[in-house]
Protein backbone atom coordinates (compact mmCIF):
# COMPACT_ATOMS: atom_id res chain seq x y z
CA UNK A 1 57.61 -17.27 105.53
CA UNK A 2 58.77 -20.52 104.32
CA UNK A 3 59.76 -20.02 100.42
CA UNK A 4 59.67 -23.35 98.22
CA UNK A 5 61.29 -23.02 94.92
CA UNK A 6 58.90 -23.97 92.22
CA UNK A 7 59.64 -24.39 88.72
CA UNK A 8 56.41 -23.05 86.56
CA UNK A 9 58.12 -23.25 82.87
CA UNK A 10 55.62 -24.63 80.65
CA UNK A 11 55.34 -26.88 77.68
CA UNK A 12 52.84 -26.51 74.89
CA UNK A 13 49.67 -28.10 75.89
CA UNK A 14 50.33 -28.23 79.73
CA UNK A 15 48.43 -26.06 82.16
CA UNK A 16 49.62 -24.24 85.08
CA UNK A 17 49.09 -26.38 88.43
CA UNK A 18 48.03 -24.44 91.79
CA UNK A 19 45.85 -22.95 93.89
CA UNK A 20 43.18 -19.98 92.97
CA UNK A 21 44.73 -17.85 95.78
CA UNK A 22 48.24 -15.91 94.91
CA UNK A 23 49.97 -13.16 96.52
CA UNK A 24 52.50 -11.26 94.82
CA UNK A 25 54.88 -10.09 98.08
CA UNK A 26 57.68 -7.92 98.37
CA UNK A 27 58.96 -5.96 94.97
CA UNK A 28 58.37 -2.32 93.82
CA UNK A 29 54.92 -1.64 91.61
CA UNK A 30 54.62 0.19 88.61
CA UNK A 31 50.66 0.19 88.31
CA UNK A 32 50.50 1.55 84.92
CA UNK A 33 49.77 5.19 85.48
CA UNK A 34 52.55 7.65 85.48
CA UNK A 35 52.56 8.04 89.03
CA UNK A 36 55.17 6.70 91.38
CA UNK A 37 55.98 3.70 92.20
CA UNK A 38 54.84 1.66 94.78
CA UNK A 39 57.81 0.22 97.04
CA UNK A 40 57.83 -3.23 99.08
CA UNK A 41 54.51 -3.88 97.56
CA UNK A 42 51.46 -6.78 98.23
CA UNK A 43 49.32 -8.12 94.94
CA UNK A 44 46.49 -10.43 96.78
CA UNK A 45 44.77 -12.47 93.55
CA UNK A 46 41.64 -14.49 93.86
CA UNK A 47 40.61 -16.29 90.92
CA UNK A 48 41.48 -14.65 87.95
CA UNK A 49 41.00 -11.07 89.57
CA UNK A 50 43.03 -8.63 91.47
CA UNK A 51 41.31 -7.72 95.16
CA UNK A 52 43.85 -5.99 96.64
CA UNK A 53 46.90 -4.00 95.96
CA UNK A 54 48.98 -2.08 98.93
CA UNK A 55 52.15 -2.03 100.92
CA UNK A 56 53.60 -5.48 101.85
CA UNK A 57 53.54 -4.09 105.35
CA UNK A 58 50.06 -3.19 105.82
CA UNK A 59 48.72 -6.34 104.20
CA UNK A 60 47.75 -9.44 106.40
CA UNK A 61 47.53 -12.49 103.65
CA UNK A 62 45.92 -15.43 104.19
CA UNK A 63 47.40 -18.57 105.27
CA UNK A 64 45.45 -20.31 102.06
CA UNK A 65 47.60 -17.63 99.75
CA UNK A 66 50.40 -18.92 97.17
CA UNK A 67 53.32 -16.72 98.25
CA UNK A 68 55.30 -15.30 94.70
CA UNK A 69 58.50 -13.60 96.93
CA UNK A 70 59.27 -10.77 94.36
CA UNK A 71 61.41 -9.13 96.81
CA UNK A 72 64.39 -6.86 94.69
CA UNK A 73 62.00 -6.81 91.56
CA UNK A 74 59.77 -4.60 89.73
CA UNK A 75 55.83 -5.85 89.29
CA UNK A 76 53.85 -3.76 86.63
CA UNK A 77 50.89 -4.64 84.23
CA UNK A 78 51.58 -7.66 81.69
CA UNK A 79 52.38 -6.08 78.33
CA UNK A 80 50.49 -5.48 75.63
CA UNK A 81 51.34 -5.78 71.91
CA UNK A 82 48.96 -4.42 69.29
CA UNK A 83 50.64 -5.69 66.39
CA UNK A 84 52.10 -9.03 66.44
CA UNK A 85 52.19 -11.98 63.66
CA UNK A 86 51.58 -15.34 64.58
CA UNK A 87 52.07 -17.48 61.68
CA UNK A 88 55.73 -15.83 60.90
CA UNK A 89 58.07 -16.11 63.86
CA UNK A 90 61.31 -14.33 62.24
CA UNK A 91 62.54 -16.00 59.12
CA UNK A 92 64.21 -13.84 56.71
CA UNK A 93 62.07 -14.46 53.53
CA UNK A 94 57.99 -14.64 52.98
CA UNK A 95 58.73 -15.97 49.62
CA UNK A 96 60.06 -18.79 50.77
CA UNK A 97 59.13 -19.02 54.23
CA UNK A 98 55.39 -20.10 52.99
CA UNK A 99 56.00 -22.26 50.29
CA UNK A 100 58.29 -24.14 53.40
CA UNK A 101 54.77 -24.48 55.17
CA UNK A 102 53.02 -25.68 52.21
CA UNK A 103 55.42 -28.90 51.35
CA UNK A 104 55.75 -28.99 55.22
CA UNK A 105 51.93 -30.13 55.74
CA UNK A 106 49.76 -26.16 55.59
CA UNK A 107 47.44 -26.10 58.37
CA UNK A 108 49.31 -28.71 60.79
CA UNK A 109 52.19 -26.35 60.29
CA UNK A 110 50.27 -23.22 60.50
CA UNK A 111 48.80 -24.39 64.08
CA UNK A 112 52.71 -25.23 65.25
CA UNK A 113 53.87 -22.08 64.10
CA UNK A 114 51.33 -20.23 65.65
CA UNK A 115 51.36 -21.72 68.84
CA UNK A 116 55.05 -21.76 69.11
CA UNK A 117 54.98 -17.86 68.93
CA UNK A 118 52.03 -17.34 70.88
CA UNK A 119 54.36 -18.80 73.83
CA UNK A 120 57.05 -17.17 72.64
CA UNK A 121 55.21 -14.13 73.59
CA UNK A 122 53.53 -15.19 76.34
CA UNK A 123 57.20 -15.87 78.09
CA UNK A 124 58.32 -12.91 77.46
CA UNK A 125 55.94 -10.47 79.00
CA UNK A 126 53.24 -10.22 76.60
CA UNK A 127 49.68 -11.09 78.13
CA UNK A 128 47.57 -9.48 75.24
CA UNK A 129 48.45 -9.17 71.58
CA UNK A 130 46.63 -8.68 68.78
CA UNK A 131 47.22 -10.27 65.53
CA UNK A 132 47.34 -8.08 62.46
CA UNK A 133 47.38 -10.85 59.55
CA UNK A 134 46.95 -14.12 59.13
CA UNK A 135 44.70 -17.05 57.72
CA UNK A 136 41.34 -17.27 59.02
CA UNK A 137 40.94 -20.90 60.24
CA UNK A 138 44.68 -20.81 61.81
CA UNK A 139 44.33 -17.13 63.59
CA UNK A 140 40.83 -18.13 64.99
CA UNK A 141 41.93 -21.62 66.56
CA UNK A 142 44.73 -20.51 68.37
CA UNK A 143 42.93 -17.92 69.69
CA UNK A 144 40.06 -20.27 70.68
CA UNK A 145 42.54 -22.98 71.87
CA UNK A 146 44.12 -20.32 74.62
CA UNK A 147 41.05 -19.58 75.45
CA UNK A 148 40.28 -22.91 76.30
CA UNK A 149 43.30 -23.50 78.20
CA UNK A 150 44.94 -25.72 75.70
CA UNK A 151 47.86 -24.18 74.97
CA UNK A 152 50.22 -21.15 76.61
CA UNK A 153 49.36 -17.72 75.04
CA UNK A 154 48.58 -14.23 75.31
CA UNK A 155 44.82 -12.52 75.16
CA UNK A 156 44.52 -12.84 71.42
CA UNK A 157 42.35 -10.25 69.24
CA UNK A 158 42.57 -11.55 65.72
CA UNK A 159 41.88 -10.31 62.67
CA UNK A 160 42.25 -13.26 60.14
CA UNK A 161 42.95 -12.12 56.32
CA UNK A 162 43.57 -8.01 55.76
CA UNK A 163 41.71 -6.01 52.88
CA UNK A 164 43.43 -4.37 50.59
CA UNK A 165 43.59 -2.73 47.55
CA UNK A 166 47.29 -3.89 46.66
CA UNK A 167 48.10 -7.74 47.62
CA UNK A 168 51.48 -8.56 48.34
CA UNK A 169 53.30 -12.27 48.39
CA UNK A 170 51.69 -13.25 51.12
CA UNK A 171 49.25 -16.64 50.14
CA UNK A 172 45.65 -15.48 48.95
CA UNK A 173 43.29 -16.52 52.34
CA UNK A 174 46.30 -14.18 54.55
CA UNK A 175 44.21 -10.88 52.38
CA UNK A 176 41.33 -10.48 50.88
CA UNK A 177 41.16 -7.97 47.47
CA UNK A 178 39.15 -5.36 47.95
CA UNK A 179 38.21 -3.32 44.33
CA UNK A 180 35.26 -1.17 45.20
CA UNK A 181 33.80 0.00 48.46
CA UNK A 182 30.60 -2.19 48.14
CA UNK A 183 32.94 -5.45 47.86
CA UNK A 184 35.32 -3.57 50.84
CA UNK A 185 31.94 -3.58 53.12
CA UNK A 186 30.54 -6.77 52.13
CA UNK A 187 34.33 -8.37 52.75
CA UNK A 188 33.95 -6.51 56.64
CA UNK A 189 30.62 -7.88 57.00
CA UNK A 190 32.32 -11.72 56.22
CA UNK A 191 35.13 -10.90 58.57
CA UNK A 192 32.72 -9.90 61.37
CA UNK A 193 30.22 -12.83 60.84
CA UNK A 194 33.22 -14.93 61.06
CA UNK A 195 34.08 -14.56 64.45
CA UNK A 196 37.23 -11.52 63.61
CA UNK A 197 38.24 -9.65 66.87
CA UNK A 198 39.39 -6.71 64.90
CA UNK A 199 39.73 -5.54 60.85
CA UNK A 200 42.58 -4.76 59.72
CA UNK A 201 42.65 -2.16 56.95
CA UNK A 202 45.71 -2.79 54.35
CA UNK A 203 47.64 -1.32 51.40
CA UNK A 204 45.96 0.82 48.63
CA UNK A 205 42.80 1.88 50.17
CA UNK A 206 40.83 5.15 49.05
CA UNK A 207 39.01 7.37 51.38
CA UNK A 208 35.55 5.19 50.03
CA UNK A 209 36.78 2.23 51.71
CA UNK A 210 38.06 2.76 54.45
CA UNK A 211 34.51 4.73 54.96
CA UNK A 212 32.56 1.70 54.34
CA UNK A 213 34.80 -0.79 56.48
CA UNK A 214 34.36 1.33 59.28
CA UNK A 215 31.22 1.76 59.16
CA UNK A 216 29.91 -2.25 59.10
CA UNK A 217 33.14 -3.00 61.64
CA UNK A 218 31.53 -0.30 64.24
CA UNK A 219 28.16 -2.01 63.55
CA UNK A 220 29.63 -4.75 64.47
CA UNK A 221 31.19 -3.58 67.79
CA UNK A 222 35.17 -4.24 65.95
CA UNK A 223 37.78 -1.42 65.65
CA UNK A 224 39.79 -0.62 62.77
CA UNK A 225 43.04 -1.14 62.49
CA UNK A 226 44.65 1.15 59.28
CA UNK A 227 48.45 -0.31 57.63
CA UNK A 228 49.67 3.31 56.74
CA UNK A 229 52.81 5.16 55.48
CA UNK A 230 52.62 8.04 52.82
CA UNK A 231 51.01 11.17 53.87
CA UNK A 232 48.23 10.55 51.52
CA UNK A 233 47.21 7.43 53.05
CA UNK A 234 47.38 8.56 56.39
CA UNK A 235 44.97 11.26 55.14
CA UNK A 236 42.62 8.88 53.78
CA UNK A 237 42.80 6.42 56.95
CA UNK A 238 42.01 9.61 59.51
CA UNK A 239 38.60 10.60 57.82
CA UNK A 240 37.80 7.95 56.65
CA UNK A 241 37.52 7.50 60.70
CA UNK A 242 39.78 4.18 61.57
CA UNK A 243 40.35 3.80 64.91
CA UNK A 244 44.46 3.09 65.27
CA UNK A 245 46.91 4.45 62.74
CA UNK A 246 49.83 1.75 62.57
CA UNK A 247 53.16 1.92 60.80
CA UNK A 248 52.37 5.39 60.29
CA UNK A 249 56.15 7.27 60.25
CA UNK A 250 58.19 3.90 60.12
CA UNK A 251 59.00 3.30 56.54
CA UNK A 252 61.77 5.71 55.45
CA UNK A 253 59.15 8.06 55.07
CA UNK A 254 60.15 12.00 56.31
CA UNK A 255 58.29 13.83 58.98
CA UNK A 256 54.40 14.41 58.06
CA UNK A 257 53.37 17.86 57.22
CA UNK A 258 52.59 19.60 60.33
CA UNK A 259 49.01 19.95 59.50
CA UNK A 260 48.53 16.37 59.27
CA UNK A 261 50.38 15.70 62.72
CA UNK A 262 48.44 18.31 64.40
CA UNK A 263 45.21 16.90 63.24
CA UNK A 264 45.98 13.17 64.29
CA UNK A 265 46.78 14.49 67.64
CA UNK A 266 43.84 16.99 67.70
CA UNK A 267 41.61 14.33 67.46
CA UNK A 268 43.48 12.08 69.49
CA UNK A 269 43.70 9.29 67.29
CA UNK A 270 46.17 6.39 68.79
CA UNK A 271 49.22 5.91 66.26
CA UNK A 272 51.29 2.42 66.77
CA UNK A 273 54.43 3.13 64.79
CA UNK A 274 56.34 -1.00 65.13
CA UNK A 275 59.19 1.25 64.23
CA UNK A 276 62.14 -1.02 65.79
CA UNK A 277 61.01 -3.97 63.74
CA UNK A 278 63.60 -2.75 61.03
CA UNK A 279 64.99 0.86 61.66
CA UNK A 280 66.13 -0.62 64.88
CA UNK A 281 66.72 -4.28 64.82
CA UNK A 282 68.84 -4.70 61.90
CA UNK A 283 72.10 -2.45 62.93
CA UNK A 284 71.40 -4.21 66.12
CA UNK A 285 71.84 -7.48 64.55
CA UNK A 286 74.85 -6.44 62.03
CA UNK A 287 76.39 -5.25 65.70
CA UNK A 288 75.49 -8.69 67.65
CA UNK A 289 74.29 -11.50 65.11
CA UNK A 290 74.89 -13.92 67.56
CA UNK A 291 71.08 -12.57 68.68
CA UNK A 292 69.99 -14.88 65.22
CA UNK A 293 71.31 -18.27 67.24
CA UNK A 294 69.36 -17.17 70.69
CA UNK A 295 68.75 -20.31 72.59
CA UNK A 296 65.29 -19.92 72.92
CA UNK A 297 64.65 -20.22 69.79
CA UNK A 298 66.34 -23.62 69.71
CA UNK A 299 64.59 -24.71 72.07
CA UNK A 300 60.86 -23.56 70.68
CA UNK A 301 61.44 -24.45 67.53
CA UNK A 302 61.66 -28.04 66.08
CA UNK A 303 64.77 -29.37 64.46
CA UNK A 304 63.40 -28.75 60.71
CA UNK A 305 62.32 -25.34 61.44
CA UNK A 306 64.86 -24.32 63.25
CA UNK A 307 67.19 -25.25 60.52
CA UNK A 308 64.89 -23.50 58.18
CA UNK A 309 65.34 -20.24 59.57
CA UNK A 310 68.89 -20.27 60.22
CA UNK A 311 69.28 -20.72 56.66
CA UNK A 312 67.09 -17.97 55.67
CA UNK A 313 69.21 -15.71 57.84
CA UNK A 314 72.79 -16.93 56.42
CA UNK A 315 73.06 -13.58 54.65
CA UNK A 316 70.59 -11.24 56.60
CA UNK A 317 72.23 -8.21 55.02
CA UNK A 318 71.27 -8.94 51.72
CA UNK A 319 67.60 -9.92 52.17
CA UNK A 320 64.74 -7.84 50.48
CA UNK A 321 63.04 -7.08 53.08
CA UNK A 322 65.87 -4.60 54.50
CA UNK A 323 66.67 -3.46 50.67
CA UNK A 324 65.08 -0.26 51.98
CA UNK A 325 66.18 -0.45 55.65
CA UNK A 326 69.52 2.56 55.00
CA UNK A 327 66.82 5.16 54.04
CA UNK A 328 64.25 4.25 56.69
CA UNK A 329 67.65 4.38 59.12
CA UNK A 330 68.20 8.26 57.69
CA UNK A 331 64.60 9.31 58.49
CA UNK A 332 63.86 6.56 61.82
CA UNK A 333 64.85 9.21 64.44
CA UNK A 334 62.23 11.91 63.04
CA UNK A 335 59.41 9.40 61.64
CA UNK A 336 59.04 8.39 65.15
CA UNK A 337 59.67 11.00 67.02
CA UNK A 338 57.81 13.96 65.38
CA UNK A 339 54.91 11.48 67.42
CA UNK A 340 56.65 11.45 70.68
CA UNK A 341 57.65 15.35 70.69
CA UNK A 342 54.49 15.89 69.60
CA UNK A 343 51.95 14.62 72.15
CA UNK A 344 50.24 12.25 70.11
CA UNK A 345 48.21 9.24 71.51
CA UNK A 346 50.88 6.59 70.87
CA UNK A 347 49.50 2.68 71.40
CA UNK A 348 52.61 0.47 71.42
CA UNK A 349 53.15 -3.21 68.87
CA UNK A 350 56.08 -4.93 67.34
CA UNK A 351 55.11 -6.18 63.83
CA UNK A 352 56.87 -8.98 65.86
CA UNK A 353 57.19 -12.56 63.89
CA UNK A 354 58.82 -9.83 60.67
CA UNK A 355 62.55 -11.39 59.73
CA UNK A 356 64.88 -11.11 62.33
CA UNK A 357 61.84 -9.41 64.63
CA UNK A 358 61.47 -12.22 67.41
CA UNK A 359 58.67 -12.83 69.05
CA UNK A 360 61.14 -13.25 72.55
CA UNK A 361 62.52 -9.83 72.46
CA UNK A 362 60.21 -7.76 69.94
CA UNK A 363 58.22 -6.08 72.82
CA UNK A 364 61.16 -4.84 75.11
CA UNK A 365 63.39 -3.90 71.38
CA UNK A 366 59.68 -1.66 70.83
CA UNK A 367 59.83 -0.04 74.23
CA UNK A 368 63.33 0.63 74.04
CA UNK A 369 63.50 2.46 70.27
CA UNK A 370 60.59 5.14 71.98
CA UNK A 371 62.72 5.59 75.08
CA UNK A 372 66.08 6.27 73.19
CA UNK A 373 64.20 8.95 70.98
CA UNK A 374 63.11 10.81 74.47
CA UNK A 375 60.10 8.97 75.42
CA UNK A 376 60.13 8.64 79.36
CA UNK A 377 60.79 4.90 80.61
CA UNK A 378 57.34 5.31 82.61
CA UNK A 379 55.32 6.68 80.01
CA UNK A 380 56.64 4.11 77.49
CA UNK A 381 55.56 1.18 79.93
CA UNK A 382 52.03 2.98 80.25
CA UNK A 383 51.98 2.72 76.17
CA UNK A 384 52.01 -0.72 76.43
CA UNK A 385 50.09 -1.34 79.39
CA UNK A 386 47.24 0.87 80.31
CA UNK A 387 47.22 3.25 77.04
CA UNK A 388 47.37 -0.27 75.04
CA UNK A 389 44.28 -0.93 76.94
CA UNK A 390 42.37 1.71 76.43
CA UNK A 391 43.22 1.44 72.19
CA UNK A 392 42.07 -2.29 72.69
CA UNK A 393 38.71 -1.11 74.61
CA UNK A 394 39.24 -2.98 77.50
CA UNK A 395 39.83 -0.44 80.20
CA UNK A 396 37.88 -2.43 82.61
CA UNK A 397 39.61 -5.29 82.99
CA UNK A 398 43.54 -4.99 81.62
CA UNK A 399 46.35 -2.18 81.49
CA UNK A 400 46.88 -1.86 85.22
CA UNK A 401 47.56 -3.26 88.14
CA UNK A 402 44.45 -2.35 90.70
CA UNK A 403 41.66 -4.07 92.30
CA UNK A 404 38.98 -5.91 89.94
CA UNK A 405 41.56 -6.14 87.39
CA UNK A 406 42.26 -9.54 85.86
CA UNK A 407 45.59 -10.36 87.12
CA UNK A 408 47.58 -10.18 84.21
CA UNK A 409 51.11 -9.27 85.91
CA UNK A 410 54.99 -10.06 84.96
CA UNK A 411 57.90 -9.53 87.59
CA UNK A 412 60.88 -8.21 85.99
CA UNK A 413 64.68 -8.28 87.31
CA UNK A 414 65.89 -5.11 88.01
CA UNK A 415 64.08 -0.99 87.77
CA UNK A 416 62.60 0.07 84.09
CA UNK A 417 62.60 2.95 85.40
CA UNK A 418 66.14 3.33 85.56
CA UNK A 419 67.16 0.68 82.83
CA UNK A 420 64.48 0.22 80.29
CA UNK A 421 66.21 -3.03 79.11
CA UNK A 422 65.21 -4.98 82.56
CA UNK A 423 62.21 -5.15 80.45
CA UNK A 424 64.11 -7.81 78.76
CA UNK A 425 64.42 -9.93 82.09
CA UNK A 426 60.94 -11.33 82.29
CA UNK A 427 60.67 -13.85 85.41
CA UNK A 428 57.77 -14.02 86.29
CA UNK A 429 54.51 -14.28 84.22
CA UNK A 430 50.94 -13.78 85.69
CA UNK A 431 47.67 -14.29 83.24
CA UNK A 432 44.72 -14.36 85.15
CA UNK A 433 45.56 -15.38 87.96
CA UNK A 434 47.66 -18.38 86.77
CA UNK A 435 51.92 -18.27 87.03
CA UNK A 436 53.11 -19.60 83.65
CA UNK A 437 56.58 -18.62 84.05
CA UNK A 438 58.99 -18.53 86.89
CA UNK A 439 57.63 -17.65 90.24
CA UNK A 440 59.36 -18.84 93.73
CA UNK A 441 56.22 -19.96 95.53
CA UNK A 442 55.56 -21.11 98.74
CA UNK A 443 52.81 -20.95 101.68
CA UNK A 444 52.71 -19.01 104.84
């Protein structure tokens, strides 16, 4: 085997160059289940599908085959975050990160910002996301423009503006106010007409609403997506039947009463905490805050923004969106893991694009908070891969690495397994079939 290096990095706008024919030769599997791993093993991809998945040994490929040599790496299921943030990619203030976009130029800014993190996440791992927030025309137009091959980016389920009892500083089209359950429903119905992958259910919601948003998203064939802390809320979100509790145990709030954990995993509904985003990211950052000048964001962004966001960071310590951060510290080790210990169907996002919460690093920052806290390494990957698509609905075709799966698939330097933070070495990136990052290819 003759191996020609091959450099795969991609700008915004360009589109990966190669055949329809890639084999994925040498490295250790991690398929997605908790089972073991798969040494010295052969992905054969045709198209955007998987058709074959064995031993390197025991697999003839095809002269016509692209050859990825992942020989002393670990292939497993592209990631899978299911709660991301496009349109902010880290800055330290929404007050003033929006007006910034506003005397910038709105929606040609909007468009930049979102493509430049849907990249972002895209490079590091993350083949699916879904967007939790944003405005309408921006969050369906990147979506659409990945789809059509555009632009670099993740699977993107969108949700477009958030309902909500209680709006926050975010600008008026990023929420919609919701003040009875006929207006929450009719709002849904909007959403849904619109072209929404998902609803996102917000702050301030009574057990009436979320009743009648579920019931038109269903109708509509879209899950529900419920932004939850205090017990109450919770309470409301899980009969009023929402489909994914997230946040739930990740803002300074104690443990839930044992009742209400019991019932949530009783009926097996999927909780995605995002609770490194601050609990976990911030003493990182007062330990390291070299991680605020990481190259890649440099790089990604342009000058102005760049410059922007370096600013808004200065004085991270002191910015209001942490004010809270030393109480959610006290209670971050038992808000999350009362779900870990607990058994409870546990989905894994990021609120990534948050201040401070990159969308480079988010994911593998995620992973690692549940492992510390006693999560396995293999049943935290199978959170964000196969689990993550099961929340999503889309079983069939993402979450692990088998045949007649689209061949999403990232190589990683190094064993998760035995280092969770190799998740943090992403060098190779597979999305349907197509290499957009790294990959040594050659022919045979």
């Amino acid at each position: 085997m003759v191996l020609l290096a091959a450099s795969l990095a991609l700008v915004a706008g360009s589109a990966p160059a190669q055949t329809n024919k890639l084999a994925l030769v040498g490295g250790m599997l991690l398929d997605g289940y908790e089972v073991p791993p798969l040494h010295h093993a052969a992905v054969l991809i045709e198209g955007e599908r998987i058709v074959r998945v064995g031993r390197a040994a025991e697999i003839e490929i095809p002269a016509d085959y692209e050859v990825v040599d992942t020989s002393g790496r670990t292939m497993l299921p592209g990631l899978i975050d299911l709660h991301a943030h496009l349109v902010i990619l880290g800055h330290g203030s929404y007050g003033e990160w929006f007006p910034w976009m506003e005397e910038r130029g709105r929606e040609e800014t909007i468009d930049e910002v979102m493509a430049i993190s849907a990249k972002q996440l895209l490079m590091a791992g993350v083949t699916t996301a879904m967007d939790l927030g944003g405005p309408l025309r921006g969050s369906l137009n990147v979506r659409d423009r990945i789809n059509a091959g555009e632009i670099p980016g993740p699977r993107l389920w969108m949700s477009g503006p958030w309902l909500a009892r209680r709006v926050g500083v975010f600008p008026e089209d990023y929420q919609i106010e919701v003040t009875s359950p006929e207006g929450a429903a009719q709002s849904t119905e909007e959403l849904a007409r619109a072209g929404v992958d998902v609803i996102k259910a917000h702050s301030g919601l009574v057990l009436e609403d979320y009743r009648a948003i579920v019931e038109v998203a269903h109708r509509h064939g879209l899950k529900v997506h419920a932004h939850v802390y205090a017990p109450e809320d919770v309470r409301n979100a899980f009969e009023g039947g929402v489909d994914v509790l997230t946040h739930a145990g990740s803002a300074g709030t104690p443990p839930y009463p044992p009742e209400l954990l019991r019932d949530i995993v009783v009926r097996g509904i999927p909780v995605v905490i995002t609770g490194a985003h601050r609990v976990w990211v911030f003493p990182a950052t007062v330990a390291f805050p070299e991680r605020l000048q990481d190259p890649r964001l440099k790089e990604d962004f342009p000058p102005d923004m760049y410059a922007e966001v370096q600013r808004s960071l200065e004085n991270f310590h002191t910015l209001r969106y942490f004010r809270t951060t030393p109480r959610q510290m006290f209670f971050g080790d038992a808000s999350l893991g009362q779900f870990i210990d607990g058994g409870a169907v546990m989905g894994m996002g990021t609120d990534s694009g948050t201040p401070m919460n990159f969308h480079t690093e988010a994911m593998w920052r995620e992973i690692k908070s549940h492992v510390d806290l006693g999560m396995s390494p293999q049943r935290a990957i199978s959170a964000s891969t196969r689990i993550n698509a099961r929340i999503l609905g889309r079983s069939a075709d993402l979450g692990t690495v088998e045949a007649g799966k689209l061949a999403d698939i990232i190589v990683v330097k190094g064993d998760p397994l035995f280092n969770i933070m190799a998740l943090a070495d992403v060098e190779t990136v597979v999305k349907g079939g197509k290499v957009f990052k790294g990959g040594s290819a050659g022919g045979r």
